[in-house]
C-alpha atoms as a PDB file:
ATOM      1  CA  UNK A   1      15.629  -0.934  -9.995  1.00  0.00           C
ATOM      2  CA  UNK A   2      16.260  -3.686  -7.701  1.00  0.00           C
ATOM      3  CA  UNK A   3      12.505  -4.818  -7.335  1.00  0.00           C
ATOM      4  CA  UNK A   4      11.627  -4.321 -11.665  1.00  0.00           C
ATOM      5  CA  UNK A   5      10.431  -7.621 -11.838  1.00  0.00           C
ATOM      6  CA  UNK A   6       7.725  -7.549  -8.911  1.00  0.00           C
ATOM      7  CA  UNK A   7       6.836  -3.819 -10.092  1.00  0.00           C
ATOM      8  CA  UNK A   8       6.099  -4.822 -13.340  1.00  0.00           C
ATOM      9  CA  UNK A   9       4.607  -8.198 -12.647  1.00  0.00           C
ATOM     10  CA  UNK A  10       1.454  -6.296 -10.547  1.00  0.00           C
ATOM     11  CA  UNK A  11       0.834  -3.911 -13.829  1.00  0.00           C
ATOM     12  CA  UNK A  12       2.859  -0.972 -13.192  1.00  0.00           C
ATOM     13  CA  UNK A  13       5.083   0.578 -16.174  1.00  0.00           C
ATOM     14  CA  UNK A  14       8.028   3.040 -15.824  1.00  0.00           C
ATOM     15  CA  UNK A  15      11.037   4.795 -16.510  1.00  0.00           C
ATOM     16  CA  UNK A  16      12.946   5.826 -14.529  1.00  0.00           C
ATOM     17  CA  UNK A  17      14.881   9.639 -14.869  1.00  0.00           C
ATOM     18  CA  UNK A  18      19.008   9.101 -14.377  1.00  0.00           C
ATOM     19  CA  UNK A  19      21.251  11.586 -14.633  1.00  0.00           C
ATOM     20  CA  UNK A  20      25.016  11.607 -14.113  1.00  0.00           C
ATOM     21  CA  UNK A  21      26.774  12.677 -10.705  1.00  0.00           C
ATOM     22  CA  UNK A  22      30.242  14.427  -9.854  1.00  0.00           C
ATOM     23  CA  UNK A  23      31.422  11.004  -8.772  1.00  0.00           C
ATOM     24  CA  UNK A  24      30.430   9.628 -12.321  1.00  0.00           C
ATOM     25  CA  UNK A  25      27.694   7.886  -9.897  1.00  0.00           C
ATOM     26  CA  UNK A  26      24.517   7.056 -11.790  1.00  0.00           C
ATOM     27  CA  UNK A  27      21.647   9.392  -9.891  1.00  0.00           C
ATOM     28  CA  UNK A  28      17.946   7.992 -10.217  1.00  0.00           C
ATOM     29  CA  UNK A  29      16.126  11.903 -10.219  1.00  0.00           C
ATOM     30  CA  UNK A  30      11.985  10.126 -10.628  1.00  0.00           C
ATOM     31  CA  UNK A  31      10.156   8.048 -12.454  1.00  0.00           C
ATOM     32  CA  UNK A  32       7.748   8.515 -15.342  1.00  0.00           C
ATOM     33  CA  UNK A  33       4.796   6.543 -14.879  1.00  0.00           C
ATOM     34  CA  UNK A  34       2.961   4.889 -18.522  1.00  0.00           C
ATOM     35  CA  UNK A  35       0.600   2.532 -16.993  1.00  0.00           C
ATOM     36  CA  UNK A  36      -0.712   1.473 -13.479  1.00  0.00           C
ATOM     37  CA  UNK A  37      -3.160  -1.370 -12.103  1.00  0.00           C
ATOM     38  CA  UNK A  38      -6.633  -1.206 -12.010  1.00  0.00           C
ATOM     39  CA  UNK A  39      -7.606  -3.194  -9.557  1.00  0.00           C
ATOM     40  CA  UNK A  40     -11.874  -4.054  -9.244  1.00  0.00           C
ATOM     41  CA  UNK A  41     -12.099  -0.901 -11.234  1.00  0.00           C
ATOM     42  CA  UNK A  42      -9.945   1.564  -9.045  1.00  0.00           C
ATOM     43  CA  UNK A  43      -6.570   2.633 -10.506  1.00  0.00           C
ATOM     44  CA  UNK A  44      -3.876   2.900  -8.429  1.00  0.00           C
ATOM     45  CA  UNK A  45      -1.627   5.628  -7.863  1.00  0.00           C
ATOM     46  CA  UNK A  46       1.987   7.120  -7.731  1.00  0.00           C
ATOM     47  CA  UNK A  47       1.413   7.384  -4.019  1.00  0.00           C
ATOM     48  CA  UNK A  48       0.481   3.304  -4.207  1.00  0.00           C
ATOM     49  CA  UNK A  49       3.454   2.249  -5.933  1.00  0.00           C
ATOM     50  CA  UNK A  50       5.596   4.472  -3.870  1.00  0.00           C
ATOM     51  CA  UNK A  51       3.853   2.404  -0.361  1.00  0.00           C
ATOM     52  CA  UNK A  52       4.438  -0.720  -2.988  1.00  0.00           C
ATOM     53  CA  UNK A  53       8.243   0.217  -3.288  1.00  0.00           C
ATOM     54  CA  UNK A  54       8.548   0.969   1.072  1.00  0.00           C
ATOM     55  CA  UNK A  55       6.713  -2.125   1.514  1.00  0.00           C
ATOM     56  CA  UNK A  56       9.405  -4.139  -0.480  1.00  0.00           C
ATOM     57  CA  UNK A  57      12.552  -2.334   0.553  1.00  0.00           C
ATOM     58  CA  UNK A  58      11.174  -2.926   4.482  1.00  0.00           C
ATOM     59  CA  UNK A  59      10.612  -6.435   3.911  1.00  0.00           C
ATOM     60  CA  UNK A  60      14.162  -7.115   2.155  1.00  0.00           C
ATOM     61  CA  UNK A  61      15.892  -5.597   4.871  1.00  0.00           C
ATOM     62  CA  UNK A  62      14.484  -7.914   6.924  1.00  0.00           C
ATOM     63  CA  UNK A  63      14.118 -10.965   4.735  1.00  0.00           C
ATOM     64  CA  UNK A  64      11.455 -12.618   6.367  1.00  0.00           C
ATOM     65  CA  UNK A  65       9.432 -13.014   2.869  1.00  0.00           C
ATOM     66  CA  UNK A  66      10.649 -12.765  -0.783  1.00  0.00           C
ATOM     67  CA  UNK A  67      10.034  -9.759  -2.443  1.00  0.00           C
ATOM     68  CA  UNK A  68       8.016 -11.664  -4.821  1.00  0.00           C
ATOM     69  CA  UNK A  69       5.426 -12.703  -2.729  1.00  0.00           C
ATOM     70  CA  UNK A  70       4.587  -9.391  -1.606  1.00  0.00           C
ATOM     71  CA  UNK A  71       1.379  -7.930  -2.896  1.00  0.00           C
ATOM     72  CA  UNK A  72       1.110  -4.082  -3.095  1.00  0.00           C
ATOM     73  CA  UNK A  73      -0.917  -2.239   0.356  1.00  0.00           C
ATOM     74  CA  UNK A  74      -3.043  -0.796  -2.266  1.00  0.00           C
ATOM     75  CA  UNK A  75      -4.804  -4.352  -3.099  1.00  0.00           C
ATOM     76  CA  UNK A  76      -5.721  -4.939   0.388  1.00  0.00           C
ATOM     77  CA  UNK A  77      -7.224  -1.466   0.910  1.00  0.00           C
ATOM     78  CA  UNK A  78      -9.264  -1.796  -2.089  1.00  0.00           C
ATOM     79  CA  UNK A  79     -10.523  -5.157  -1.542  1.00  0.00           C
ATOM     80  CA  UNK A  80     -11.064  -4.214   2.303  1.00  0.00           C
ATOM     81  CA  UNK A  81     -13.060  -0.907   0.648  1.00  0.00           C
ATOM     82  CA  UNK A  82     -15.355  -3.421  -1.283  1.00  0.00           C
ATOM     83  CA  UNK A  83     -15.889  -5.947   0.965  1.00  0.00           C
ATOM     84  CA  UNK A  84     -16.967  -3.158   3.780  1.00  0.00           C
ATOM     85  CA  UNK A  85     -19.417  -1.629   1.365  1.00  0.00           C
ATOM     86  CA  UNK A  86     -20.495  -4.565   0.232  1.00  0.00           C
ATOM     87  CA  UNK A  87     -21.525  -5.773   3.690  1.00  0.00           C
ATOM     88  CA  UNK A  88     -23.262  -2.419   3.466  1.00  0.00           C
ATOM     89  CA  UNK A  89     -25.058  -3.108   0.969  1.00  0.00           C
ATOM     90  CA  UNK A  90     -25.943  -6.306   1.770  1.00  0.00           C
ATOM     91  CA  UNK A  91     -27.430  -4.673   5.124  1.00  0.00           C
ATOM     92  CA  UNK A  92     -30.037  -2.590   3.553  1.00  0.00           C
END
């Protein structure tokens, strides 16, 4: 919940499961995904938003950057992906 905003803002939807503990402790179970990024025509994942949500929670421990600055790992990879095969390409 804490980082909504930034999850939102890169095209992810959600909702997230609660259910009620002994302690009267609100207990977050999952998350049902409606909608993820497609970024240069590869959608990203569950598995990306939950590198996404690590990425965010490391850096605010730390607070060397603001959470909102942070782009998800995901973006990199791809655009590392299609810059690598379009050297490739280029190449041939």
């Amino acid at each position: 919940k804490e980082h909504k905003y930034e999850i939102r803002k890169w095209g992810f939807e959600y909702s997230l499961y609660e259910t009620q503990g002994d302690t009267n402790k609100v207990n977050y179970n999952g998350a049902l995904i409606f909608a993820v990024p497609i970024v240069m025509g590869v959608s990203l994942s569950s598995t990306d938003l939950k590198d996404f949500l690590n990425t965010m929670y490391n850096l605010s421990k730390k607070r060397t950057v603001s959470s909102n600055c942070v782009r998800p790992p995901a973006i990199r990879r791809i655009l590392k992906s299609k810059a690598c095969r379009g050297a490739i390409m280029f190449g041939k």
